[in-house]
PDB file of N, CA and C in Angstrom:
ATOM      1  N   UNK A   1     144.987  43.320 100.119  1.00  0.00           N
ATOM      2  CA  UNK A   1     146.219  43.936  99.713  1.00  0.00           C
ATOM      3  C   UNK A   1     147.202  43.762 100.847  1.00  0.00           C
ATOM      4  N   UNK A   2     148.313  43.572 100.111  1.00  0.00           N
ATOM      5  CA  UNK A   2     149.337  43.470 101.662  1.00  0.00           C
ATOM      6  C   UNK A   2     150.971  43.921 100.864  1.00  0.00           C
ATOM      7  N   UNK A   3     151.035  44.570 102.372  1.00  0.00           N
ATOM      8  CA  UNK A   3     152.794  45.149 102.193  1.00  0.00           C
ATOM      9  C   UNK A   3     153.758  44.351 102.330  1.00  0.00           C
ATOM     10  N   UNK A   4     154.504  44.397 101.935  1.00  0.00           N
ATOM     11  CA  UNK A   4     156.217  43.593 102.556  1.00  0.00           C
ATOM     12  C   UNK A   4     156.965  45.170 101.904  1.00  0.00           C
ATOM     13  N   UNK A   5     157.920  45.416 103.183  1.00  0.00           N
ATOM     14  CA  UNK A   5     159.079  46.429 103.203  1.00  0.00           C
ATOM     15  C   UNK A   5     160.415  45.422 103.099  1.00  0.00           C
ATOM     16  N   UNK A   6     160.129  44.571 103.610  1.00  0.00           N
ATOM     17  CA  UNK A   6     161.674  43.505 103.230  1.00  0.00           C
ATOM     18  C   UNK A   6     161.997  42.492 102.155  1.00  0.00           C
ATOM     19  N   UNK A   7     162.550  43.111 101.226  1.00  0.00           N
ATOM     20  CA  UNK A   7     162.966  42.582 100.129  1.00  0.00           C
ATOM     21  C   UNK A   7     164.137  41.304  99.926  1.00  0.00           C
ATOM     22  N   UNK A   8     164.918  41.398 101.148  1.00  0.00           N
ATOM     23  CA  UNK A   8     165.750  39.924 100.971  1.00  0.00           C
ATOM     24  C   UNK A   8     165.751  39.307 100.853  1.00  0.00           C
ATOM     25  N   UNK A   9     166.543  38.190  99.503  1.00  0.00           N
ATOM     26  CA  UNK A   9     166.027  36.776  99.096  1.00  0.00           C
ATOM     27  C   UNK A   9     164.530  36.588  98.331  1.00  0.00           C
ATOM     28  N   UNK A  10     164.135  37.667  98.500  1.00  0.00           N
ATOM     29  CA  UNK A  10     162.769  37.487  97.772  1.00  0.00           C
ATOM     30  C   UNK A  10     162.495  37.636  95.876  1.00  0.00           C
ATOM     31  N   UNK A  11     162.311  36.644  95.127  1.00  0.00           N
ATOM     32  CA  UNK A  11     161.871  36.757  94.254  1.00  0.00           C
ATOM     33  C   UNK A  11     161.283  37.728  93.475  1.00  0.00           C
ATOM     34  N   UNK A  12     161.596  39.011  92.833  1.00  0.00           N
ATOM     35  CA  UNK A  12     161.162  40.061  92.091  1.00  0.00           C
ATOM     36  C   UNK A  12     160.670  40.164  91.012  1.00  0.00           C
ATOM     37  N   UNK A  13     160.938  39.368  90.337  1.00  0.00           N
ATOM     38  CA  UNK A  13     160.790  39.471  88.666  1.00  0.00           C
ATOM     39  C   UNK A  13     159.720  39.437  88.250  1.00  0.00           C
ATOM     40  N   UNK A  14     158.238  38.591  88.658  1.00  0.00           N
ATOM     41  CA  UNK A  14     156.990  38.814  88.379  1.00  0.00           C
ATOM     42  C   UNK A  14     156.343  40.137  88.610  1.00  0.00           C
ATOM     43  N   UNK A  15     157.050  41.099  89.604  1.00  0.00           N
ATOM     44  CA  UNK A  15     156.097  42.024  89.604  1.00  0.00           C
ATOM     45  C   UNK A  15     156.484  43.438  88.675  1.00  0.00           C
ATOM     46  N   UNK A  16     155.901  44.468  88.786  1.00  0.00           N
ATOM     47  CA  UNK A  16     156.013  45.198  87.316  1.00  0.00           C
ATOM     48  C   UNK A  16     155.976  46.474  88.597  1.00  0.00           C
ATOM     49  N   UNK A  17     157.395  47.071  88.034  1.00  0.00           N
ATOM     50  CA  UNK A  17     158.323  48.146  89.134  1.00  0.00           C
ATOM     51  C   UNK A  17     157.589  49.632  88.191  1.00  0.00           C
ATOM     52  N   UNK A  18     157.395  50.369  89.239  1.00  0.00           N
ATOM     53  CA  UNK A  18     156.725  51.762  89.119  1.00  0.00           C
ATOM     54  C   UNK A  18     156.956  52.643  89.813  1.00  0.00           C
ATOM     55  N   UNK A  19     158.308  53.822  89.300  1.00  0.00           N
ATOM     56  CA  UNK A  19     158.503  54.891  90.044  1.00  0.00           C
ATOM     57  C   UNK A  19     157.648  56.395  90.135  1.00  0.00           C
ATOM     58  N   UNK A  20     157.603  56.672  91.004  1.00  0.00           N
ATOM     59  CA  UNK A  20     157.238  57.992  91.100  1.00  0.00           C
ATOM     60  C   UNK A  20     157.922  58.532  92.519  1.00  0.00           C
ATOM     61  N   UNK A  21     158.355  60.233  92.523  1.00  0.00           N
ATOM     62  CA  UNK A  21     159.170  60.837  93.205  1.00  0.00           C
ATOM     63  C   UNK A  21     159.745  59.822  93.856  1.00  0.00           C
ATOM     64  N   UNK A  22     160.771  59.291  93.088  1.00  0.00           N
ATOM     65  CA  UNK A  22     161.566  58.732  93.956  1.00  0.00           C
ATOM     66  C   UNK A  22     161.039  57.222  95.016  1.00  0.00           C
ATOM     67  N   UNK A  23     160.294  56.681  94.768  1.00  0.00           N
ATOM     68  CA  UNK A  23     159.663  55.643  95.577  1.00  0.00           C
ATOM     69  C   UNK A  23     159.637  54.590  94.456  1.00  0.00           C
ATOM     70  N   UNK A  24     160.379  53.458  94.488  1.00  0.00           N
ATOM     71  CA  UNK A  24     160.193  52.312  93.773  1.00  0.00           C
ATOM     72  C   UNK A  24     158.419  51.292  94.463  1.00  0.00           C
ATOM     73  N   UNK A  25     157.777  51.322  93.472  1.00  0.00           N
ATOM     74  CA  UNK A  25     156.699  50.283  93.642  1.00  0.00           C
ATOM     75  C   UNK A  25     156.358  49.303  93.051  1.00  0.00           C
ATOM     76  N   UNK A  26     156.516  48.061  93.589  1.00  0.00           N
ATOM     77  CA  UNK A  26     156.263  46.607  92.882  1.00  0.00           C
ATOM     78  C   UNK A  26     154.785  46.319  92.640  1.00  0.00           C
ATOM     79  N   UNK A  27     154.122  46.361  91.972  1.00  0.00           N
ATOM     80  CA  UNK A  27     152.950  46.264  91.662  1.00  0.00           C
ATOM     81  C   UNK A  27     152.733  44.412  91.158  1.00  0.00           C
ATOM     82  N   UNK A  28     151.652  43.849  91.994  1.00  0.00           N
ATOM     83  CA  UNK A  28     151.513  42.056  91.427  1.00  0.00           C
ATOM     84  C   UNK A  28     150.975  42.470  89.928  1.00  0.00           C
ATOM     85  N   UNK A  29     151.176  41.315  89.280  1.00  0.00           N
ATOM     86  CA  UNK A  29     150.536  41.334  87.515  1.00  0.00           C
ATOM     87  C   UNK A  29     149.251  40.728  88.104  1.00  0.00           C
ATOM     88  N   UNK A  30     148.783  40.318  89.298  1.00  0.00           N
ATOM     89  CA  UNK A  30     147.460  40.119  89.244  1.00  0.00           C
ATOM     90  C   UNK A  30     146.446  41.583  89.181  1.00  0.00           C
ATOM     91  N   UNK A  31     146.825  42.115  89.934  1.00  0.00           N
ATOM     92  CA  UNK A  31     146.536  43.704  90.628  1.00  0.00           C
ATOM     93  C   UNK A  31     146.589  44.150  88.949  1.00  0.00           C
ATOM     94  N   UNK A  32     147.526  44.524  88.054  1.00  0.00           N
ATOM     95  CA  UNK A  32     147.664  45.013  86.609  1.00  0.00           C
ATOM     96  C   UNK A  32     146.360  44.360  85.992  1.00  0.00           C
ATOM     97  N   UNK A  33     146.198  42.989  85.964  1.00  0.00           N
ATOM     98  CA  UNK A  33     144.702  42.507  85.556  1.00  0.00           C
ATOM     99  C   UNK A  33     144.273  42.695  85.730  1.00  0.00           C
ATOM    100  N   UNK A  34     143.473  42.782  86.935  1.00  0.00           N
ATOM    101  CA  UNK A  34     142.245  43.581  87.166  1.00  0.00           C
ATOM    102  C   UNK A  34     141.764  44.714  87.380  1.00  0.00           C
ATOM    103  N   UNK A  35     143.155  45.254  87.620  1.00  0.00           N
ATOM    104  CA  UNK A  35     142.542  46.894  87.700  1.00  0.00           C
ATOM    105  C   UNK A  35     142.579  47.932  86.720  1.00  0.00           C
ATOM    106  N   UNK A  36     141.895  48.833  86.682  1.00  0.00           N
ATOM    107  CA  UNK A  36     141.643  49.945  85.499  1.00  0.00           C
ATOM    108  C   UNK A  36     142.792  50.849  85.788  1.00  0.00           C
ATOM    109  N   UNK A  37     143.071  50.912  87.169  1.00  0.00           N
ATOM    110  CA  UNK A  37     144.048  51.952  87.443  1.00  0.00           C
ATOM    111  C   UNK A  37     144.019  52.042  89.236  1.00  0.00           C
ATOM    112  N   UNK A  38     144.933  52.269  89.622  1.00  0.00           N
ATOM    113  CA  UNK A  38     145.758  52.251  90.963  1.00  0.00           C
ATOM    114  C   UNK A  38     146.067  53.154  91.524  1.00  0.00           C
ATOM    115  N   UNK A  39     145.545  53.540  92.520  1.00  0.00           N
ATOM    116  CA  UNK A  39     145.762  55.013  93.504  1.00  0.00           C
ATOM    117  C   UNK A  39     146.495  54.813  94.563  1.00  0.00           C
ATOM    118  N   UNK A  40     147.875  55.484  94.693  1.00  0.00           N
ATOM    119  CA  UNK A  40     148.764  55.095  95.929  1.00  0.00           C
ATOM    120  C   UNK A  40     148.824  56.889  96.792  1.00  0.00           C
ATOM    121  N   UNK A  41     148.447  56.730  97.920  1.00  0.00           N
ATOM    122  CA  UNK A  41     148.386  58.183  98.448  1.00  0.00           C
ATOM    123  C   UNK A  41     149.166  58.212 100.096  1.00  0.00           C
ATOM    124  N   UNK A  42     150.110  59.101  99.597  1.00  0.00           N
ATOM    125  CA  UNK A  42     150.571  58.442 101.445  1.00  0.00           C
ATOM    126  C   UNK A  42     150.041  60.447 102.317  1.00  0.00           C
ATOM    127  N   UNK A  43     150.129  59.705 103.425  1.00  0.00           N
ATOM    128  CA  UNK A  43     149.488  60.421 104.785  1.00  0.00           C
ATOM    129  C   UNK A  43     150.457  60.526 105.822  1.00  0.00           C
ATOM    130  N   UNK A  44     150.705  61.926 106.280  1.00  0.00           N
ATOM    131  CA  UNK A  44     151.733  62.113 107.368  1.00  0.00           C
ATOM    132  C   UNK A  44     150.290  62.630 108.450  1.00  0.00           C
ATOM    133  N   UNK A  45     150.413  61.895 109.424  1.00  0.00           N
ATOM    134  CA  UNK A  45     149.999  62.801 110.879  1.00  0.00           C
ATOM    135  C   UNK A  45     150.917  63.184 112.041  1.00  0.00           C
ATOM    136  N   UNK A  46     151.711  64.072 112.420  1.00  0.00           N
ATOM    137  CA  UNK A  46     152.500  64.124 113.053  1.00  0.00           C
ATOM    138  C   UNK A  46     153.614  63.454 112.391  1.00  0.00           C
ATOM    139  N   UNK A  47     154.284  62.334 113.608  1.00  0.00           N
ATOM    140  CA  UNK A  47     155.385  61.954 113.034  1.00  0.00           C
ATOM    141  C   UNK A  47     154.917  60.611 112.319  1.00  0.00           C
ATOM    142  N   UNK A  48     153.784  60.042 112.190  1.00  0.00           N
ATOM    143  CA  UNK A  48     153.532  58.924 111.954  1.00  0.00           C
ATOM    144  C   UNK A  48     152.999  59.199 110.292  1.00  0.00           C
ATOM    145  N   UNK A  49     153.016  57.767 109.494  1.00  0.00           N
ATOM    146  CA  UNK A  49     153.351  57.589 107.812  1.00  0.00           C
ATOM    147  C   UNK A  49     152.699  56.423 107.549  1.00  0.00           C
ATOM    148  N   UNK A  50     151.223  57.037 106.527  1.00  0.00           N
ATOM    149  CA  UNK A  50     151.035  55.895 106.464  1.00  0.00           C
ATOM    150  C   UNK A  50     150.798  55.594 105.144  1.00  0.00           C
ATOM    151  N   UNK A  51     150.040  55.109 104.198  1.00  0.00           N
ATOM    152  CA  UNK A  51     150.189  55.217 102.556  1.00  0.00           C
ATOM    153  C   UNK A  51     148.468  54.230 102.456  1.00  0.00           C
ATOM    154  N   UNK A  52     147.729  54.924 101.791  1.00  0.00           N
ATOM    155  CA  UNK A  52     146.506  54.338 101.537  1.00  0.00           C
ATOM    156  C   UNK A  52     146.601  53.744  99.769  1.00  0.00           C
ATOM    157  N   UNK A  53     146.011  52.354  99.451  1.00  0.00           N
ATOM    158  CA  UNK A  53     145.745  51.918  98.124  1.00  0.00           C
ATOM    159  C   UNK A  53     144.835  52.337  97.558  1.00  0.00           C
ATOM    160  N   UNK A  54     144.365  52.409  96.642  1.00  0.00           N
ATOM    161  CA  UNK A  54     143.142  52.124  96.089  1.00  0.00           C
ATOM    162  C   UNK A  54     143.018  51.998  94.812  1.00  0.00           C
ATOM    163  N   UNK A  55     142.450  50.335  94.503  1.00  0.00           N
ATOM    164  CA  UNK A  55     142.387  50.210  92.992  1.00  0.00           C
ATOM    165  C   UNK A  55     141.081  50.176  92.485  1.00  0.00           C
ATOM    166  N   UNK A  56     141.019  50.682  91.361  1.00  0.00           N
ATOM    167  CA  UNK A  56     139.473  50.840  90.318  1.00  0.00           C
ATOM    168  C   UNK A  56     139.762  49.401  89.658  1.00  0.00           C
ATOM    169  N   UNK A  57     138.727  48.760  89.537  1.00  0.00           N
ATOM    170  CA  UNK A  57     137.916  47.347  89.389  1.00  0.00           C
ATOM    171  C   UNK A  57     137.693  47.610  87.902  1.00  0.00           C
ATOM    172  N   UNK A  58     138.519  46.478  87.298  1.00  0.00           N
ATOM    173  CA  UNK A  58     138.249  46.860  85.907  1.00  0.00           C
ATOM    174  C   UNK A  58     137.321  45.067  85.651  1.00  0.00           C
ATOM    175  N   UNK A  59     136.397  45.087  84.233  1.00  0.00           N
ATOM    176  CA  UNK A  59     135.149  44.349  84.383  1.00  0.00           C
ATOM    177  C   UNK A  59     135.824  43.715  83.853  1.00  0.00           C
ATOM    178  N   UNK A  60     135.826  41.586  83.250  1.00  0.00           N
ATOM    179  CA  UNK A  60     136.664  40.717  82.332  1.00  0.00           C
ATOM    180  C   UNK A  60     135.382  41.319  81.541  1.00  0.00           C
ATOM    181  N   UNK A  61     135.625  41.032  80.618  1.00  0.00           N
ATOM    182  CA  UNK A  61     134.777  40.483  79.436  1.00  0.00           C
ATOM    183  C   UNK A  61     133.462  39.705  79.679  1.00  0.00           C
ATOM    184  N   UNK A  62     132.765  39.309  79.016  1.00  0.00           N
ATOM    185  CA  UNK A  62     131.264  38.126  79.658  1.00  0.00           C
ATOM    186  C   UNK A  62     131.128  37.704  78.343  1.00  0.00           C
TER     187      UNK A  62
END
């Protein structure tokens, strides 16, 4: 999994935008495929911010 905070010039349209309180999140349509569902949790310690993922593994078909 990986972040980008800088959006300039960058290509948007493939990914699939998801608000909550106020926080826009670009989610890949690969990530939407495979996962059952997506856990975004952010963490203050002091002054420092950090935001943990976690996606549930959804099975293809066989």
């Amino acid at each position: 999994m990986s972040v980008d905070t800088y959006l300039k010039g960058k290509r948007l349209s493939p990914y699939h935008a998801v608000e909550q309180d106020g926080v826009r999140i670009l989610v890949a349509p690969k990530l939407i495929e495979w996962a059952a569902a997506v856990r975004l949790e952010v963490k203050q310690f002091l002054i420092f911010k950090s935001f943990d993922v976690g996606a549930e593994h959804k099975h293809a078909p066989t």
